[in-house]
C-alpha atoms as a PDB file:
ATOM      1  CA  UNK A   1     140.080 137.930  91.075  1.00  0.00           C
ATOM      2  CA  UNK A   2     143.668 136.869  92.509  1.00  0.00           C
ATOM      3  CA  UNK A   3     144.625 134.965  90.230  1.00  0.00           C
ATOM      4  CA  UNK A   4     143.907 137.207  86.881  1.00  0.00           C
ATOM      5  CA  UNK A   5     144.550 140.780  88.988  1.00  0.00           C
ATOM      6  CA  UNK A   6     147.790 141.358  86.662  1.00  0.00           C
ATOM      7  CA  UNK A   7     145.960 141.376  83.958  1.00  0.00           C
ATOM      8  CA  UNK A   8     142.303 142.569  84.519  1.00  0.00           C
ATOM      9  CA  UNK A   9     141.404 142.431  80.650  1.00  0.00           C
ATOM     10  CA  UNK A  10     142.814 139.817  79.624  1.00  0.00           C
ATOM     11  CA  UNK A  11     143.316 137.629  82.181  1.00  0.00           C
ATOM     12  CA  UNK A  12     141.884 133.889  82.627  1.00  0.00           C
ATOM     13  CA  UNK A  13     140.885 131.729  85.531  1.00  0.00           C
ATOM     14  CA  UNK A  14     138.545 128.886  84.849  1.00  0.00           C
ATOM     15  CA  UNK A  15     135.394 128.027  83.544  1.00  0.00           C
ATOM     16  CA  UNK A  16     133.828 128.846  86.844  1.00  0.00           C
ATOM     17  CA  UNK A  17     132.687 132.377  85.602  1.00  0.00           C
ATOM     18  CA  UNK A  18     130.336 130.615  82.618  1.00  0.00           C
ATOM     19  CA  UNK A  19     129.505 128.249  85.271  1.00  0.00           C
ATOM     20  CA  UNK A  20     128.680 130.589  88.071  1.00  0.00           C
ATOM     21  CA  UNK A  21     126.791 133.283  85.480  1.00  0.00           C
ATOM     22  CA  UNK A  22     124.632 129.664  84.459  1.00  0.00           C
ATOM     23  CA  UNK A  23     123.432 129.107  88.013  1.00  0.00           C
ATOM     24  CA  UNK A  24     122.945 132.855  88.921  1.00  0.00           C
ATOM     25  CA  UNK A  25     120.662 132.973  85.810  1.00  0.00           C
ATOM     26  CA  UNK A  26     118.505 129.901  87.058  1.00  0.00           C
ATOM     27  CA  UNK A  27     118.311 131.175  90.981  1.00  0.00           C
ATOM     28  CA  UNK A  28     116.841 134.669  89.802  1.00  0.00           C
ATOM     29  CA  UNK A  29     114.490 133.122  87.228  1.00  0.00           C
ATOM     30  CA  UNK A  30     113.143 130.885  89.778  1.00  0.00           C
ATOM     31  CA  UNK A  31     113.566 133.917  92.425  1.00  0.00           C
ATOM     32  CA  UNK A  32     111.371 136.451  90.256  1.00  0.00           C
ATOM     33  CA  UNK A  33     108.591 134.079  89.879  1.00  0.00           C
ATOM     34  CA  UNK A  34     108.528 133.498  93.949  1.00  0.00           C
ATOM     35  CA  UNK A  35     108.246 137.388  94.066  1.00  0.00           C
ATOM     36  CA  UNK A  36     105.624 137.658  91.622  1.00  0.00           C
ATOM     37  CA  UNK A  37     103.464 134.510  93.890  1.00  0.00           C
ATOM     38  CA  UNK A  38     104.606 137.091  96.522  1.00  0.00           C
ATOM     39  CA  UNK A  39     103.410 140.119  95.225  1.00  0.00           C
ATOM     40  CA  UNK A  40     100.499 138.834  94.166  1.00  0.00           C
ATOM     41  CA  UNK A  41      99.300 137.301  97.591  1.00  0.00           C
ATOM     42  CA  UNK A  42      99.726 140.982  98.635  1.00  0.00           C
ATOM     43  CA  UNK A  43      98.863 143.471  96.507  1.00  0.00           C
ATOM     44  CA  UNK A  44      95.787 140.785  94.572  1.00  0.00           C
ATOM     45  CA  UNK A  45      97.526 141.632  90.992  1.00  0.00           C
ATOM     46  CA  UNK A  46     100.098 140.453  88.516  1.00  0.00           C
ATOM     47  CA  UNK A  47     100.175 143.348  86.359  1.00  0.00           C
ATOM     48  CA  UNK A  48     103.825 143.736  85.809  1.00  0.00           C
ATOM     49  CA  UNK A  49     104.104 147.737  85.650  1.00  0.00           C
ATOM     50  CA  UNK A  50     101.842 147.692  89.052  1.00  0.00           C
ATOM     51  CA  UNK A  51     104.692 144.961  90.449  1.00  0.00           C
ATOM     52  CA  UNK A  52     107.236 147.242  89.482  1.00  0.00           C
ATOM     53  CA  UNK A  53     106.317 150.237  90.983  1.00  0.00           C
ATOM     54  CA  UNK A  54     104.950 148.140  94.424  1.00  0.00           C
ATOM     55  CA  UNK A  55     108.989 147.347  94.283  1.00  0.00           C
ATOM     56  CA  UNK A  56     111.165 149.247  91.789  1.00  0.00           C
ATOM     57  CA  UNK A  57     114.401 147.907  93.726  1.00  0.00           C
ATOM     58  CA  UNK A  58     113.780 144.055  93.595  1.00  0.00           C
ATOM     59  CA  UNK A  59     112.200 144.667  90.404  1.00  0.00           C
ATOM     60  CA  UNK A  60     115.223 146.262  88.599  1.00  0.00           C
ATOM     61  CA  UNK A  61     117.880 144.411  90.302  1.00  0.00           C
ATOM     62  CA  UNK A  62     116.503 140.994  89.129  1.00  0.00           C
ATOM     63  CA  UNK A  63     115.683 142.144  85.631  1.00  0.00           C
ATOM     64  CA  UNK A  64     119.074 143.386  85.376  1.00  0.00           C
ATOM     65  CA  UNK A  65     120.772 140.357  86.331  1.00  0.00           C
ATOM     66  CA  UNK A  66     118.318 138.273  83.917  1.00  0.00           C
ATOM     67  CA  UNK A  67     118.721 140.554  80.952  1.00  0.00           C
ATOM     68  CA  UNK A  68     122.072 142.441  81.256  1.00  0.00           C
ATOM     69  CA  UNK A  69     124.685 140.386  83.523  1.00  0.00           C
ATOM     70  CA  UNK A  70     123.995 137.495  82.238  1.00  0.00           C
ATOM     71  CA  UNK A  71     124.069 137.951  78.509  1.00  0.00           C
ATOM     72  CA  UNK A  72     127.257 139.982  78.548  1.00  0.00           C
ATOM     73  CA  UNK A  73     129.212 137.372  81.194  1.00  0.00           C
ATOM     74  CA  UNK A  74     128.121 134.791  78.370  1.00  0.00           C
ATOM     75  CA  UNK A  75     128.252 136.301  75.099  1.00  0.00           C
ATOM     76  CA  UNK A  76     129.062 139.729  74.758  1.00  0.00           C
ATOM     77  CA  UNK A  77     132.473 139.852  76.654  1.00  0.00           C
ATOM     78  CA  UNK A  78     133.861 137.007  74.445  1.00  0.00           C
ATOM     79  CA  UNK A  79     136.081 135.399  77.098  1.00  0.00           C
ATOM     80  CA  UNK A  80     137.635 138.638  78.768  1.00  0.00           C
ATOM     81  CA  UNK A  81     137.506 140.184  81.885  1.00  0.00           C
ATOM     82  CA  UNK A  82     136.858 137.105  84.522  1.00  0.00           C
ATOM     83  CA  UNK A  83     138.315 139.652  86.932  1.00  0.00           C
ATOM     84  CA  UNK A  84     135.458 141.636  86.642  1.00  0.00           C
ATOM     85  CA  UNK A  85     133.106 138.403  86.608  1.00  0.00           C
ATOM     86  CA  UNK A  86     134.745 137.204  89.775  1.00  0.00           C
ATOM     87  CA  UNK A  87     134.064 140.899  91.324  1.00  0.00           C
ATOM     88  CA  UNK A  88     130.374 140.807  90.526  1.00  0.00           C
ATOM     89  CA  UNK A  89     130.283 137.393  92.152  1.00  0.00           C
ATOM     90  CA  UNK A  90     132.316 138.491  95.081  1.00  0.00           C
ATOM     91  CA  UNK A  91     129.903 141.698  95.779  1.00  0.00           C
ATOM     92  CA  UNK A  92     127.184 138.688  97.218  1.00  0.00           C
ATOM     93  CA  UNK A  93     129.499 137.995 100.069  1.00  0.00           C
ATOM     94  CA  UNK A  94     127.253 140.673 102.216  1.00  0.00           C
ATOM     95  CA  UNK A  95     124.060 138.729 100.891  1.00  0.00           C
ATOM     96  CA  UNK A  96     123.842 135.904 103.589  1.00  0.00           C
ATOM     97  CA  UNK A  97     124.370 138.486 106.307  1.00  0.00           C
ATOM     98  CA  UNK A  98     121.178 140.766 104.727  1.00  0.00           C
ATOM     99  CA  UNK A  99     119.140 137.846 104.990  1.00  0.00           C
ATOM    100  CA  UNK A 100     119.385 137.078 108.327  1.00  0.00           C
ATOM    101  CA  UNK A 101     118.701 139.862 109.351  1.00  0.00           C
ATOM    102  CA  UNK A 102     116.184 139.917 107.564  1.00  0.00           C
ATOM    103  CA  UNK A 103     114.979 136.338 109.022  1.00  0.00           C
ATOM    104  CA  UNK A 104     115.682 137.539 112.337  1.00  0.00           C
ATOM    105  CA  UNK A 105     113.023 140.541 111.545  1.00  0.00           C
ATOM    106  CA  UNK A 106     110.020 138.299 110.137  1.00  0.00           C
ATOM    107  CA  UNK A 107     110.868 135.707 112.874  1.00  0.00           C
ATOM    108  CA  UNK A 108     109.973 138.883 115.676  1.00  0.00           C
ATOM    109  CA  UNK A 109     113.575 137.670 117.017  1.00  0.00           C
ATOM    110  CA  UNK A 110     115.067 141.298 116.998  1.00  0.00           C
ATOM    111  CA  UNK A 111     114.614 142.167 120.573  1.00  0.00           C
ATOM    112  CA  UNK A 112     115.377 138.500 121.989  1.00  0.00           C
ATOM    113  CA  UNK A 113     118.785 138.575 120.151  1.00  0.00           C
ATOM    114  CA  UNK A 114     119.604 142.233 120.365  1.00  0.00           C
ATOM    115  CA  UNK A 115     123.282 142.020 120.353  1.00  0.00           C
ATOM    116  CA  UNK A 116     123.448 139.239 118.262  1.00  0.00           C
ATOM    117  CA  UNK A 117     120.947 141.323 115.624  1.00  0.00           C
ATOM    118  CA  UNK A 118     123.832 144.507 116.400  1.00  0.00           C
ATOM    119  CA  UNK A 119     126.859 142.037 115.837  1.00  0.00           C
ATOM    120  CA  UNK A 120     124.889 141.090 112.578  1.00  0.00           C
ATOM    121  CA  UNK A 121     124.530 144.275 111.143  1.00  0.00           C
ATOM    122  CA  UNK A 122     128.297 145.195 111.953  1.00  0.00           C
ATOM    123  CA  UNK A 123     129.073 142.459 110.183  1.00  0.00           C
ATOM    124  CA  UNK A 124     127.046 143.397 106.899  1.00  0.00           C
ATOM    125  CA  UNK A 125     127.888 146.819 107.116  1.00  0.00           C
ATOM    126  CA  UNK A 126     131.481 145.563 106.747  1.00  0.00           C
ATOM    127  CA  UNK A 127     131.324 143.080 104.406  1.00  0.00           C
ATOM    128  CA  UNK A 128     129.576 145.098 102.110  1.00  0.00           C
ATOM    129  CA  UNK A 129     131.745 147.749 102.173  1.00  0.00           C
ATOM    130  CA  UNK A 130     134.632 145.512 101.832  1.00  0.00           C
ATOM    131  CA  UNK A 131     133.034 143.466  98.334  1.00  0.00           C
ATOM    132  CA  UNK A 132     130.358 145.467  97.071  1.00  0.00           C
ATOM    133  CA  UNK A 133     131.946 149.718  97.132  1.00  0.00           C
ATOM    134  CA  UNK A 134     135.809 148.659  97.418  1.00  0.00           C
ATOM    135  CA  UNK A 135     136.520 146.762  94.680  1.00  0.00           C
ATOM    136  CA  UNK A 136     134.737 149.105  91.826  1.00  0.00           C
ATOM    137  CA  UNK A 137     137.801 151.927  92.873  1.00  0.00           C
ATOM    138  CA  UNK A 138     140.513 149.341  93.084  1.00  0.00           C
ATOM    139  CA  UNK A 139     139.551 147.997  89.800  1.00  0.00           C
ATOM    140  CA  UNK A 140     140.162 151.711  87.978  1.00  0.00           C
ATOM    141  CA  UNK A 141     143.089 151.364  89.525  1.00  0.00           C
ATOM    142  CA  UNK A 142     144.791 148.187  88.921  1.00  0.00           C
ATOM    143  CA  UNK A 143     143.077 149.496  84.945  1.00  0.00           C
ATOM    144  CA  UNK A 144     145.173 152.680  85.307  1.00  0.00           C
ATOM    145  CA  UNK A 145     148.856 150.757  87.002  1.00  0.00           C
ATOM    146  CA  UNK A 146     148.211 147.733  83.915  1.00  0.00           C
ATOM    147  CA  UNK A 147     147.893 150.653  81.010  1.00  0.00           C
ATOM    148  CA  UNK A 148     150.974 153.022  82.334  1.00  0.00           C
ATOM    149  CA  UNK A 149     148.161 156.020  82.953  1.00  0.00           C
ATOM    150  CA  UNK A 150     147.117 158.073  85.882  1.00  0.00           C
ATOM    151  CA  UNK A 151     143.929 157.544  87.268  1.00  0.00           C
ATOM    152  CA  UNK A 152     142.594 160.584  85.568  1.00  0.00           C
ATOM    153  CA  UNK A 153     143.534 159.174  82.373  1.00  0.00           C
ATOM    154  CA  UNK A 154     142.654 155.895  82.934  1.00  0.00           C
ATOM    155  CA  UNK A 155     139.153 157.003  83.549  1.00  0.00           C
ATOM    156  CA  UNK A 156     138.768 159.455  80.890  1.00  0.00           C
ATOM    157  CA  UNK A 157     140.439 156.909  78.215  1.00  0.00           C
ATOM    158  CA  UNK A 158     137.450 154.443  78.726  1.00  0.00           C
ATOM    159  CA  UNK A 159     133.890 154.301  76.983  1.00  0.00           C
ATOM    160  CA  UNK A 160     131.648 156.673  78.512  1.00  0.00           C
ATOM    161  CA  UNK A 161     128.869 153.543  79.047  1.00  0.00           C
ATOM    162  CA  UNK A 162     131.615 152.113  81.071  1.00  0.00           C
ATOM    163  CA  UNK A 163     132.327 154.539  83.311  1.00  0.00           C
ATOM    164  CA  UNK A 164     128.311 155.478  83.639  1.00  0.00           C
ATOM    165  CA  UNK A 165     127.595 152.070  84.399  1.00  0.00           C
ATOM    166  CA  UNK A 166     130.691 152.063  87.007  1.00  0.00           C
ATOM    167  CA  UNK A 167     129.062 155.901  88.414  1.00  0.00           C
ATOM    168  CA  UNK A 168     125.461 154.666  88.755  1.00  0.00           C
ATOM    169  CA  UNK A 169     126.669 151.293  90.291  1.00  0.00           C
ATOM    170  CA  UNK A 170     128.582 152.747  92.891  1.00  0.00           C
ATOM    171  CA  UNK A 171     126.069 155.413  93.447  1.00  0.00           C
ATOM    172  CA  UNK A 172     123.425 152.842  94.141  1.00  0.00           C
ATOM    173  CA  UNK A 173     125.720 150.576  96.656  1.00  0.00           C
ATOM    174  CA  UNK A 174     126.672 153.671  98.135  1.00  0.00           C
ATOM    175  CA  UNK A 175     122.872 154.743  98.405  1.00  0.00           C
ATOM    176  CA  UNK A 176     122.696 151.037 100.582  1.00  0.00           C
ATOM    177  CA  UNK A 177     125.619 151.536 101.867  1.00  0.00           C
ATOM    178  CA  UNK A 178     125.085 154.641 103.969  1.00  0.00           C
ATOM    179  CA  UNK A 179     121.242 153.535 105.068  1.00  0.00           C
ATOM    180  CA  UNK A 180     122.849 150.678 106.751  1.00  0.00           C
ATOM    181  CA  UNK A 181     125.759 152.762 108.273  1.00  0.00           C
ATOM    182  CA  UNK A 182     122.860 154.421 109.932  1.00  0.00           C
ATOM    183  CA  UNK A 183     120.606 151.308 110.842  1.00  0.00           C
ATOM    184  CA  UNK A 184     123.731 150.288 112.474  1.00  0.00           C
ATOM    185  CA  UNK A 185     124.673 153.242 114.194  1.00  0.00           C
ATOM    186  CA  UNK A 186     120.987 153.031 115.620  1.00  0.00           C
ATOM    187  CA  UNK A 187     121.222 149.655 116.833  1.00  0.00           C
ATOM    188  CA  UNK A 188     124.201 150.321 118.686  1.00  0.00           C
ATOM    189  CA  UNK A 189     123.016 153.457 120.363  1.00  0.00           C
ATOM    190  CA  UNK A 190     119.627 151.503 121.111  1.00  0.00           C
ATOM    191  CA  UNK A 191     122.102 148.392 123.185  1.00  0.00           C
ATOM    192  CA  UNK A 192     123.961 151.216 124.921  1.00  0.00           C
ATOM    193  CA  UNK A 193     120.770 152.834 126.304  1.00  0.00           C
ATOM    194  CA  UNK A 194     119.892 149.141 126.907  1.00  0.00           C
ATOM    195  CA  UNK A 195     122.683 148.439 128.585  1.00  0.00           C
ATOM    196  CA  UNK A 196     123.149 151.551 131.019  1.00  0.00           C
ATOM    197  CA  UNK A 197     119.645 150.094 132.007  1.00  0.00           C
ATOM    198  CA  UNK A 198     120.656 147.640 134.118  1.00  0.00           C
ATOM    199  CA  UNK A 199     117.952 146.758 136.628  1.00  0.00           C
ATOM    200  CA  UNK A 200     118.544 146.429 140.717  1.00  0.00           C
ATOM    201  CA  UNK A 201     120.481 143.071 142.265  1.00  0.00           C
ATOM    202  CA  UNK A 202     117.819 141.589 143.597  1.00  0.00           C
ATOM    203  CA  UNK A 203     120.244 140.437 146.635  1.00  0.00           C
ATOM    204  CA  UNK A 204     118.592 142.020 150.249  1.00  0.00           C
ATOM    205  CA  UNK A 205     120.626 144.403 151.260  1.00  0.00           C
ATOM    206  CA  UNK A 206     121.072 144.284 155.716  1.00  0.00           C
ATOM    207  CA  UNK A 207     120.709 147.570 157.066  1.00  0.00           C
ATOM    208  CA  UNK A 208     121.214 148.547 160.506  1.00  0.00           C
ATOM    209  CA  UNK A 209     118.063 150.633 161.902  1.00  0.00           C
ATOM    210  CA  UNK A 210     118.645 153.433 164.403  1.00  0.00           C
ATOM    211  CA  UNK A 211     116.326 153.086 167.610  1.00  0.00           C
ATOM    212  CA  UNK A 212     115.948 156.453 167.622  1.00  0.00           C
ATOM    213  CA  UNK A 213     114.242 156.366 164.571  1.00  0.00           C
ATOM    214  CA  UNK A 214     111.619 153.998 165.903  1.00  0.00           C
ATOM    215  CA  UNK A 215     108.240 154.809 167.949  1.00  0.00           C
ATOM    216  CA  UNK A 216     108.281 155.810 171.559  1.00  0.00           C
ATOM    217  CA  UNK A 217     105.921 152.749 172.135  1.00  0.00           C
ATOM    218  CA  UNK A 218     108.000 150.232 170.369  1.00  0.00           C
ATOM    219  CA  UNK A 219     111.500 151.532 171.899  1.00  0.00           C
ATOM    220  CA  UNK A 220     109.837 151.232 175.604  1.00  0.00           C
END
């Protein structure tokens, strides 16, 4: 993305992209077959329209990356646009911070490492903001300063599947987006309550006892 940003159509970096859209294609092959073994020790079926709706998300995400990404980063954008390329890559940055949390969930490690689980999500909440909801507005942008058009025109000058794609992206990672914002504003709340909790020293504290306090029969 730096180093074609000044010219977002056009622009070339490397074969990376091909190379990159090559292995992305063989990890969700092999990653859709481990959730249909998945699915199937669960729900005892491998009807694929039951699999679906057991999980629409997965379901769609991977057959979109199998199906549509990949063909078009291949073949169908005949060597433009690695910007873009590079930006689809770039929105996985949040992905090894999602998992482990998620690890850190099947592992029943969440309470044991409660700040470290809160510093986690921070971190995701972030990073996902920063490479997967950022870079869709920026790239209108950079569009609109490259062609000599305000934003407005920019957007309107575009095919419409471009800018529905762009709309139902965003509206999805912003759909993620905010149900983390509020995961994370839980979890902090939770080690704040935690930590205004903070049990007794256990050091013994000397008192001095007033006689008069005591017993007749002990003070004689």
């Amino acid at each position: 993305m730096w180093n074609t940003h000044h010219d977002i159509i056009y622009g070339r970096n490397c074969v990376l992209a091909d190379t990159l859209a090559y292995h992305s294609l063989g990890y969700f092959i092999f990653d859709s077959y481990s959730l249909i073994r998945l699915f199937h020790s669960k729900i005892k079926t491998t009807r694929l329209s039951t699999l679906i709706w057991y999980r629409p998300d997965l379901s769609f995400h991977h057959f979109g990356v199998i199906f549509i990404f990949t063909p078009i980063v291949l073949y169908f954008r005949r060597g433009l646009g690695d910007f873009f390329v590079g930006m689809a890559f770039l929105m996985e940055l949040s992905t090894p911070f999602l998992a482990l949390k998620g690890l850190l969930q099947i592992l029943d490690l969440r309470s044991a490492f409660s700040r470290g689980f809160l510093l986690n999500s921070m971190v995701l909440t972030l990073t996902f903001l920063m490479a997967r909801l950022f870079p869709l507005p920026y790239a209108y942008w950079l569009y609109a300063k490259q062609s000599h058009q305000s934003l407005w025109e920019a957007c309107c000058g575009l095919a419409w599947h471009c800018n529905l794609g762009t709309v139902a992206l965003f509206a999805f990672q912003g759909y993620w987006f905010i149900s983390m914002v509020r995961s994370t504003t839980r979890l902090f709340y939770e080690e704040v309550v935690r930590a205004s909790h903070v049990p007794p020293s256990n050091a013994t504290t000397t008192t001095t006892s007033n006689p008069l306090s005591e017993p007749r029969e002990k003070r004689e």
